[in-house]
Protein backbone atom coordinates (compact mmCIF):
# COMPACT_ATOMS: atom_id res chain seq x y z
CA UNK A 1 243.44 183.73 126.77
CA UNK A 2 240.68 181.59 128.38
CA UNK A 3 242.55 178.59 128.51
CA UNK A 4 245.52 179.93 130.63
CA UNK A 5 243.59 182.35 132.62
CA UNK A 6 241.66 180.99 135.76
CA UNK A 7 237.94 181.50 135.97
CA UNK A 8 236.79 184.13 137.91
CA UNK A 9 233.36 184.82 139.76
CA UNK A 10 232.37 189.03 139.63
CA UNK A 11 229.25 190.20 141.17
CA UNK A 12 227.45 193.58 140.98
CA UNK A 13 225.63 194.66 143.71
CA UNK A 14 224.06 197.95 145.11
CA UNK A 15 220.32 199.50 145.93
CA UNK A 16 217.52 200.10 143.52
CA UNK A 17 218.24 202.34 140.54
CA UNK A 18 222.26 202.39 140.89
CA UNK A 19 223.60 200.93 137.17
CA UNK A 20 224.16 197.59 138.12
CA UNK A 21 222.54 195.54 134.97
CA UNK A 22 224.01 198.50 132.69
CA UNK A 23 227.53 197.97 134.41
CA UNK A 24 227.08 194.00 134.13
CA UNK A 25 226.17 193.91 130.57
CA UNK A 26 229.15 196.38 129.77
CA UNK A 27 231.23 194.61 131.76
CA UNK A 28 230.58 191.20 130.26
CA UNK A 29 230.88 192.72 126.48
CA UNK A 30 234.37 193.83 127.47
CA UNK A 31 236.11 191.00 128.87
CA UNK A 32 234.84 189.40 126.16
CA UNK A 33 236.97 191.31 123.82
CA UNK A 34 240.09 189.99 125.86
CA UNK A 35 239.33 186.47 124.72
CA UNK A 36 237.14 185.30 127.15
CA UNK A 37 234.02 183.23 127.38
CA UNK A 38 231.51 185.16 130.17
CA UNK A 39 228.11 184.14 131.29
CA UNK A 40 226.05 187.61 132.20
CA UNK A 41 223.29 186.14 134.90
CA UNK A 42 221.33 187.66 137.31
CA UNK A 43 219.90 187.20 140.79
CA UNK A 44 217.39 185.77 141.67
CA UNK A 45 217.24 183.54 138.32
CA UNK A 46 220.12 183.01 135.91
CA UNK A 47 218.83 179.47 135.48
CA UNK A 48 215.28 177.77 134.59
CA UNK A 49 214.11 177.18 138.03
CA UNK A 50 215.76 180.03 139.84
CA UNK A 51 213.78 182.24 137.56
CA UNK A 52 210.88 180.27 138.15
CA UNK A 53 211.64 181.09 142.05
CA UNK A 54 212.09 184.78 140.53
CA UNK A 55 208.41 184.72 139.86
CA UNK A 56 207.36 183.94 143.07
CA UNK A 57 209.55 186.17 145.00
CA UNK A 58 209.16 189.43 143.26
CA UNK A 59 205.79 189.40 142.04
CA UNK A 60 202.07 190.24 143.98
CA UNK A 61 202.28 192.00 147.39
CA UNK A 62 204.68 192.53 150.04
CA UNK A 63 203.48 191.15 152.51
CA UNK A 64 203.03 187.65 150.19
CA UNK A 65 206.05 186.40 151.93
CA UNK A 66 207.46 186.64 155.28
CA UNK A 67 211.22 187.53 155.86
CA UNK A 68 212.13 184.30 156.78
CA UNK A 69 210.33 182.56 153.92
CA UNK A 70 211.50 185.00 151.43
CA UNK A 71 214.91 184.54 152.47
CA UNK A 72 214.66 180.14 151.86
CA UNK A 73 213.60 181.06 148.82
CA UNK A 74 216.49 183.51 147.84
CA UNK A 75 218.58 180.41 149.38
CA UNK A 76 216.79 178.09 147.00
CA UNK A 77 217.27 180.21 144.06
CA UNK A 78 221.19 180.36 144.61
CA UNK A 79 221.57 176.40 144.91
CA UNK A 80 220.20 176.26 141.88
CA UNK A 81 222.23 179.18 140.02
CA UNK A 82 225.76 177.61 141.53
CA UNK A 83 224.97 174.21 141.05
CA UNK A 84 224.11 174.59 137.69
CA UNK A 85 225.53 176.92 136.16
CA UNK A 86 228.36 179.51 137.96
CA UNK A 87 230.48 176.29 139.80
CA UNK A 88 230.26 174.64 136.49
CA UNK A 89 231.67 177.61 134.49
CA UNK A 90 234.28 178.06 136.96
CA UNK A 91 235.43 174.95 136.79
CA UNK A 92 235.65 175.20 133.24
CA UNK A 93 238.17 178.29 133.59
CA UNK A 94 234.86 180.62 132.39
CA UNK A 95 234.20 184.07 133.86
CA UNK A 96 230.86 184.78 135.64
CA UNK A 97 229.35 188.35 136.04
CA UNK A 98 226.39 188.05 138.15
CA UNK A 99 224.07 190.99 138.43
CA UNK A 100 223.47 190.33 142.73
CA UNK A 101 224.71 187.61 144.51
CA UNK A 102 224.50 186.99 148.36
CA UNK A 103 225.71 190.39 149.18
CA UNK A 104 222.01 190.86 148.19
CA UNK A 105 220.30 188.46 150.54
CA UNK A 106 222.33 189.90 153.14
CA UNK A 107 221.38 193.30 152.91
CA UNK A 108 217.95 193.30 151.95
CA UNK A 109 216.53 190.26 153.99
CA UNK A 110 218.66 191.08 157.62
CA UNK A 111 217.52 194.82 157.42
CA UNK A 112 214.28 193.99 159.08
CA UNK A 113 215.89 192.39 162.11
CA UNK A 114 214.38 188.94 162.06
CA UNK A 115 217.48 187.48 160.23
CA UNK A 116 220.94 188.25 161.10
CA UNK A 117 224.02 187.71 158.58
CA UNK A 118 225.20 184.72 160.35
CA UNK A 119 221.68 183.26 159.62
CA UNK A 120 221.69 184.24 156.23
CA UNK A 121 225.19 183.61 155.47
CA UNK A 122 224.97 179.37 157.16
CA UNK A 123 221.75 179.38 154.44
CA UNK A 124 224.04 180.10 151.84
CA UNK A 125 226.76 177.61 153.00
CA UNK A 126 223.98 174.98 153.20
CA UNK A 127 222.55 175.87 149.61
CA UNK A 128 225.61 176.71 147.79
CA UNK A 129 228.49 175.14 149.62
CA UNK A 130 229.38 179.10 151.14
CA UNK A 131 230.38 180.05 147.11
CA UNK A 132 231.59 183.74 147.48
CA UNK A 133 232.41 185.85 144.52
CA UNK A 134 236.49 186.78 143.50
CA UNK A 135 235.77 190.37 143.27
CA UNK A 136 232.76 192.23 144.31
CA UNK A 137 231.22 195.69 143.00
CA UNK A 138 229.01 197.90 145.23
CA UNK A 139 227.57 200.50 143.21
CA UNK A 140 226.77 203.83 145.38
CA UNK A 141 224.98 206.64 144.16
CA UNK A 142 222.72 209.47 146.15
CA UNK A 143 219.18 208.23 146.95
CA UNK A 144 217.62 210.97 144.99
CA UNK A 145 219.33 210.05 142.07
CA UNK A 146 218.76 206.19 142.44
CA UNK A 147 215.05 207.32 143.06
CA UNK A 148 214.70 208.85 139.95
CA UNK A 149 216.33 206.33 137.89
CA UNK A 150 214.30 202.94 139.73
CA UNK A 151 211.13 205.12 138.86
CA UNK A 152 211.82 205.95 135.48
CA UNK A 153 213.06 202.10 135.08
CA UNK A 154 209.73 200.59 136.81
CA UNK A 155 207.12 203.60 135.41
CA UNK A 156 205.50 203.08 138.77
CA UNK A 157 205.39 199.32 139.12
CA UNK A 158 207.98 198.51 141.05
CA UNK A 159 208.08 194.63 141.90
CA UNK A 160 207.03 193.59 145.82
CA UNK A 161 210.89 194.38 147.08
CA UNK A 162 211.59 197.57 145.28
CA UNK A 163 208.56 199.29 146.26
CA UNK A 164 209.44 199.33 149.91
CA UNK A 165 210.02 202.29 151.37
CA UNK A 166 212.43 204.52 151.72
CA UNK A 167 213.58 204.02 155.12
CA UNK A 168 214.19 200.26 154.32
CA UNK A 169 216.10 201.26 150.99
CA UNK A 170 218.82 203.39 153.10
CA UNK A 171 219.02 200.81 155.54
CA UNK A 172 219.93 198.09 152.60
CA UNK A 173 222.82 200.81 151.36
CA UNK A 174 224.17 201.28 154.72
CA UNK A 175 224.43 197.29 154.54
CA UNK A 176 226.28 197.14 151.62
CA UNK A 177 228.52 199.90 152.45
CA UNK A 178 229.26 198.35 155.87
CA UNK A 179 230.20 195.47 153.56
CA UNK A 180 232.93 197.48 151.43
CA UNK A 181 234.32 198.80 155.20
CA UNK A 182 234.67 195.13 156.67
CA UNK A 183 235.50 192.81 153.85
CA UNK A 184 237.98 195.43 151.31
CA UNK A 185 239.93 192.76 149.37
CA UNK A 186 236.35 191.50 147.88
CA UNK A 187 234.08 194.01 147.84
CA UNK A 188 234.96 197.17 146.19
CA UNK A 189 232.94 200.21 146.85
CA UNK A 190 232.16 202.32 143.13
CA UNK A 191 230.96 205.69 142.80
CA UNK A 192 228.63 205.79 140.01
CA UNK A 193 227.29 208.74 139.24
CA UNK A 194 229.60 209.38 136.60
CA UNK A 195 228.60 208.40 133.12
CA UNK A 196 228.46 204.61 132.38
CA UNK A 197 231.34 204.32 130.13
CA UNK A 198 233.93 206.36 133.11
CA UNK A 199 232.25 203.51 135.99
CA UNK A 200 232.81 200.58 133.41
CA UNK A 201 236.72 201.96 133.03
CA UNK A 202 237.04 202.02 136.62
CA UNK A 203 235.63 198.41 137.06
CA UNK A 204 238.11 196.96 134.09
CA UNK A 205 240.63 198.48 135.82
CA UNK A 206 239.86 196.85 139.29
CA UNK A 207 240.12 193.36 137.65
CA UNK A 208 243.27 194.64 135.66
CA UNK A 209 244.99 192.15 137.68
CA UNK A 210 243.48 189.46 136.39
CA UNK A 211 243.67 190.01 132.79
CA UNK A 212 247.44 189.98 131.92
C-alpha cells in the first residue's frame, strides 16, 4: 500500500498532560498495520541535533531563555527535523506522525505577547520552507484532568516550559483551540477524555480518507 499511497505529514498537538505521545505511538502502530512505513518523531528533537537543541530548550530555569530566543531555537530545531528527516520521508511516499509541530511554537511562544503568529509563522517559512502538516490533531481535555496527568507524568519535575503556570497553560489551549475554529480542514479539534483506544478510533477514522 505504501507505494501507491502518497505520503502524508500528521501532527499531534495539545497542552501539557492531554495523550498526545500515547495517541502518536498508537497511531503510528496502526497505520502500520495498513502497510505502511511511519516515522513516530517528536518536537523539539526527532533528529540528532534537534534533540541536542531539545536539551537546551527544556532543561534549567525559565527564565534561561527569553521568548524571542527560545522561539529561534524552536525555529532551529524544526529546520533541522524537516530537512532531514520529515521532507525526506515525504518525498519518499512515507507517513510522518509528529508528536508537536509548529502549532506548538505558535501557541506556547506568542502567548506572552512579545511574538505574534505572523512572527512566528515567517520563522518557520525561513527555517523550514513554511512545511505545514496534512492533517492536524488538537487534543482537548479539562485542565484539572490534564493537571493531574502532567503531574503524575513529571512526579514534580516538570521541564522549564511545563512548569509555568497555570494562567499561561489556559492561554496556550485557548491558542490551539482558536486554531481548530480558523483553520478546520487541517486542524481537527479531539476530545480526549475518553479512554485511549475510543480517541485512537476516532483519529483512524479522521484519516479514513486517506487509507483506501
Amino acid at each position: 500500500m505504501s507505494d501507491i499511497l502518497p505520503g502524508r505529514f500528521i501532527s499531534l498537538e495539545g497542552g501539557e498532560g492531554t495523550g498526545k505521545s500515547t495517541q502518536a505511538k498508537a497511531l503510528s502502530r496502526l497505520l502500520e498495520t495498513k502497510g505502511l512505513k511511519v516515522h513516530l518523531t517528536r518536537e523539539p528533537g526527532g533528529t540528532p541535533g534537534a534533540e541536542t537543541i531539545r536539551e537546551l530548550l527544556l532543561t534549567g530555569n525559565d527564565e534561561k531563555w527569553n521568548m524571542r530566543t527560545e522561539a529561534l531555537l524552536f525555529a532551529a530545531a524544526r529546520s533541522e527535523h524537516c530537512q532531514s528527516l520529515i521532507k525526506p520521508a515525504l518525498e519518499r511516499g512515507e507517513w510522518v506522525i509528529s508528536d508537536r509541530f509548529i502549532d506548538s511554537s505558535r501557541a506556547y511562544q506568542s502567548v506572552s505577547g512579545e511574538l505574534d503568529d505572523v512572527q512566528i509563522m515567517s520563522l518557520h517559512q525561513v527555517g523550514s520552507g513554511g512545511l505545514m502538516p496534512d492533517r492536524t490533531f488538537i487534543l482537548d481535555i479539562p485542565e484539572k484532568i490534564a493537571a493531574q496527568r502532567a503531574n503524575a507524568r513529571d512526579r514534580g519535575d516538570s521541564d522549564r516550559i511545563g512548569g509555568r503556570d497555570s494562567e499561561y497553560h489556559q492561554k496556550v489551549m485557548a491558542s490551539f483551540r482558536s486554531y481548530a475554529t480558523n483553520e478546520p480542514e487541517r486542524v481537527h479539534l479531539v476530545d480526549a477524555s475518553s479512554s485511549v483506544e475510543e480517541i485512537t478510533s476516532k483519529l483512524m477514522q479522521n484519516l479514513s480518507e486517506w487509507l483506501s
